[in-house]
C-alpha atoms as a PDB file:
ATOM      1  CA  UNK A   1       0.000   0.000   0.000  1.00  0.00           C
ATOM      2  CA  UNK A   2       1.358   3.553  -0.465  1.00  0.00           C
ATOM      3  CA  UNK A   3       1.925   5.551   2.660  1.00  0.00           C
ATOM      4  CA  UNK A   4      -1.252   7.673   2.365  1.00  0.00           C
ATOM      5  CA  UNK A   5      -3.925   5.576  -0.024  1.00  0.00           C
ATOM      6  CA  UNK A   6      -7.202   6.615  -0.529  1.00  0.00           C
ATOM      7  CA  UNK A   7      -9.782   4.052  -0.538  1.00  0.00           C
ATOM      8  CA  UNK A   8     -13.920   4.399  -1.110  1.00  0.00           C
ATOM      9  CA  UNK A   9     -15.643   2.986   1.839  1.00  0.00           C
ATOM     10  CA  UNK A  10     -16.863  -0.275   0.068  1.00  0.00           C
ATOM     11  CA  UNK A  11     -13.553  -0.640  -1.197  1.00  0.00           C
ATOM     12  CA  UNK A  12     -12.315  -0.517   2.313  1.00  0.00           C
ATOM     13  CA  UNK A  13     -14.391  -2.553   3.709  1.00  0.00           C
ATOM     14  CA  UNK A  14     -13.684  -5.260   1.203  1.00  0.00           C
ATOM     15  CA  UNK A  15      -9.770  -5.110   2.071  1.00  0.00           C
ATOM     16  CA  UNK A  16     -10.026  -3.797   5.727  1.00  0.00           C
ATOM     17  CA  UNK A  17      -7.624  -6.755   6.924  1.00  0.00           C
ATOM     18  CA  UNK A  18      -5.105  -5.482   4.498  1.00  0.00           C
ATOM     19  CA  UNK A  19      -5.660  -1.724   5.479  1.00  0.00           C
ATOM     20  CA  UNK A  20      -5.479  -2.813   9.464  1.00  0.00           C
ATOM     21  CA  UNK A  21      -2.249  -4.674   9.060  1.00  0.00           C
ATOM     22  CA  UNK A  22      -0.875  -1.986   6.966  1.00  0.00           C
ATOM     23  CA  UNK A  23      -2.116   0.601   9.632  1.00  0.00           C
ATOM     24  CA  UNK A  24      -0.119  -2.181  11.854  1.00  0.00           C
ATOM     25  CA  UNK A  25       2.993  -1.245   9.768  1.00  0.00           C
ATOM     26  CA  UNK A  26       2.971   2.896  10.004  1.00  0.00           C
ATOM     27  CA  UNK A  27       0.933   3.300   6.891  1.00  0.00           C
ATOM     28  CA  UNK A  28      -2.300   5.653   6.960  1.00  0.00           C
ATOM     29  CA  UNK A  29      -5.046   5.549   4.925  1.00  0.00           C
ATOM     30  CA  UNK A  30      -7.714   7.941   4.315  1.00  0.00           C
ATOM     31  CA  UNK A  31     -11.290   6.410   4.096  1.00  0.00           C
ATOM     32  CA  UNK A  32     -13.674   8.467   0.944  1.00  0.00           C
ATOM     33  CA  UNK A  33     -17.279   8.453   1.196  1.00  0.00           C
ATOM     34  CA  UNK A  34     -18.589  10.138  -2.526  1.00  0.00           C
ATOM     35  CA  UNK A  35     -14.741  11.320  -3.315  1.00  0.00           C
ATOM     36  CA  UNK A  36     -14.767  13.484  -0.446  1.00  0.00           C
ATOM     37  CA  UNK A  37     -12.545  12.353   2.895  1.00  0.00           C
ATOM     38  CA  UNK A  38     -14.523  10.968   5.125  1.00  0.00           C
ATOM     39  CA  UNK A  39     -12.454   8.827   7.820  1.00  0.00           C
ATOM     40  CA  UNK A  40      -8.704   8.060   8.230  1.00  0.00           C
ATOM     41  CA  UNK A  41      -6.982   4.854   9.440  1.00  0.00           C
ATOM     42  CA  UNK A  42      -3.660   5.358  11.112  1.00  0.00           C
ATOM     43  CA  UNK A  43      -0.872   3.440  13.330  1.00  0.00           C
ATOM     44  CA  UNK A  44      -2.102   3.229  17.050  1.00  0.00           C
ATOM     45  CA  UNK A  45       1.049   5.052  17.960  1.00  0.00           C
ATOM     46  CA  UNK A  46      -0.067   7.804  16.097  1.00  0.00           C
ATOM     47  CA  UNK A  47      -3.104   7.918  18.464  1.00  0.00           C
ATOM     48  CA  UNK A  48      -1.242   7.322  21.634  1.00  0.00           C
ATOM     49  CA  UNK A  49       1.210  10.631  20.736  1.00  0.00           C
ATOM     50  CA  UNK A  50      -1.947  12.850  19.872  1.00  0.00           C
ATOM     51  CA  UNK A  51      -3.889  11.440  23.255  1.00  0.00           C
ATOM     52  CA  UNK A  52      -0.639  12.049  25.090  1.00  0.00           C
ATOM     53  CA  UNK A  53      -0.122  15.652  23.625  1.00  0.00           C
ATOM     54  CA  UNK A  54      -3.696  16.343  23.923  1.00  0.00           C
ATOM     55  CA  UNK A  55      -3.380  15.332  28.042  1.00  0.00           C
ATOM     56  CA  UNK A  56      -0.298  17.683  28.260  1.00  0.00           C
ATOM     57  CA  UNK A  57      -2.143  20.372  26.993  1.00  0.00           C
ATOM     58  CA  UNK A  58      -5.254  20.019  28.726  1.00  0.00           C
ATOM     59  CA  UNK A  59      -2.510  19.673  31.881  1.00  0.00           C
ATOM     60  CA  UNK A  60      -1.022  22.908  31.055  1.00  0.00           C
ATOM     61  CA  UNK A  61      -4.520  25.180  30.254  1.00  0.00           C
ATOM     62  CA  UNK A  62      -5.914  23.770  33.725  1.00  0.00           C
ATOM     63  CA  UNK A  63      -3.312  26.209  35.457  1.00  0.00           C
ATOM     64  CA  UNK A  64      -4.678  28.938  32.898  1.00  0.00           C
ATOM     65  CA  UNK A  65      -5.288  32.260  35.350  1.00  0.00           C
ATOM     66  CA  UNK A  66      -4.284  30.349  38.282  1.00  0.00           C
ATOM     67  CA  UNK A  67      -1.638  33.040  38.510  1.00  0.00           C
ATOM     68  CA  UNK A  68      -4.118  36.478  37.829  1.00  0.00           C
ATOM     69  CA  UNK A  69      -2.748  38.803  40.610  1.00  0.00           C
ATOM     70  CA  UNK A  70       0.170  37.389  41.677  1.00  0.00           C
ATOM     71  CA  UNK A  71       2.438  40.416  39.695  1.00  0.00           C
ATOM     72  CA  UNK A  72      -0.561  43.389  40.809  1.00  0.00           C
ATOM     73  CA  UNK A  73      -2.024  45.438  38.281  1.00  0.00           C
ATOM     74  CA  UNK A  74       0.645  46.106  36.558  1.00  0.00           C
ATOM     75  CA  UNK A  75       2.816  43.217  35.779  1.00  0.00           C
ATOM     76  CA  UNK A  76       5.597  44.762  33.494  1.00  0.00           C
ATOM     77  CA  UNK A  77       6.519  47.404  36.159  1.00  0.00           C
ATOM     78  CA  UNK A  78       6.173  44.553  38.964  1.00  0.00           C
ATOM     79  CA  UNK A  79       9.354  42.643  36.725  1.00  0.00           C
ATOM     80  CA  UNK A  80      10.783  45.417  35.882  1.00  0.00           C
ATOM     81  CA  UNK A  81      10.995  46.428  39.780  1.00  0.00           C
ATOM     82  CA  UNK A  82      12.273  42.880  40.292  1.00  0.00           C
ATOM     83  CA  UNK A  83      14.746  42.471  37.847  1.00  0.00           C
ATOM     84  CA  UNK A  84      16.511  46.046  39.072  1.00  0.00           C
ATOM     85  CA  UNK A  85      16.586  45.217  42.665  1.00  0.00           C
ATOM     86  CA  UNK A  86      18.079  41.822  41.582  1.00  0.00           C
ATOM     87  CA  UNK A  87      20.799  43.640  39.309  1.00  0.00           C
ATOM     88  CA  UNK A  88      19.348  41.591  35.680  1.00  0.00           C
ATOM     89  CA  UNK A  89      18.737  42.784  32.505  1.00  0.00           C
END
């Protein structure tokens, strides 16, 4: 199979063995449902890396705001303050 085929759904359902172990491989395949793409098949790992960046993401917006008012109103003088009295640039 070539990395990214194209298949119509009854064609892929007719050689979805083929497609799965080729999935199995590292190839993808994208699914067509009246020429337009409709569905994609794709290595598991490529699943597990989206689900994992997904989670670090989600991870990192939780903490969105947690900080709000921390620096005062006005945080670029608040660093600025900082950095002098610590002698950086």
């Amino acid at each position: 199979m070539p990395a990214n085929a194209s298949y119509g759904i009854e064609q892929a359902r007719i050689q979805l063995p083929s497609i799965v172990a080729d999935a199995h491989a590292g190839a993808r395949c994208i699914i067509t449902k009246h020429g337009k793409p409709y569905a994609a098949i794709v290595p598991l790992e490529d699943v597990q890396k989206s689900r994992a960046e997904a989670d670090l993401a989600s991870g990192l917006l939780a903490l969105r705001g947690t900080g709000r008012g921390l620096w005062g109103p006005h945080v670029g003088q608040t660093v600025s303050a900082l950095r002098d009295e610590w002698g950086e640039a």
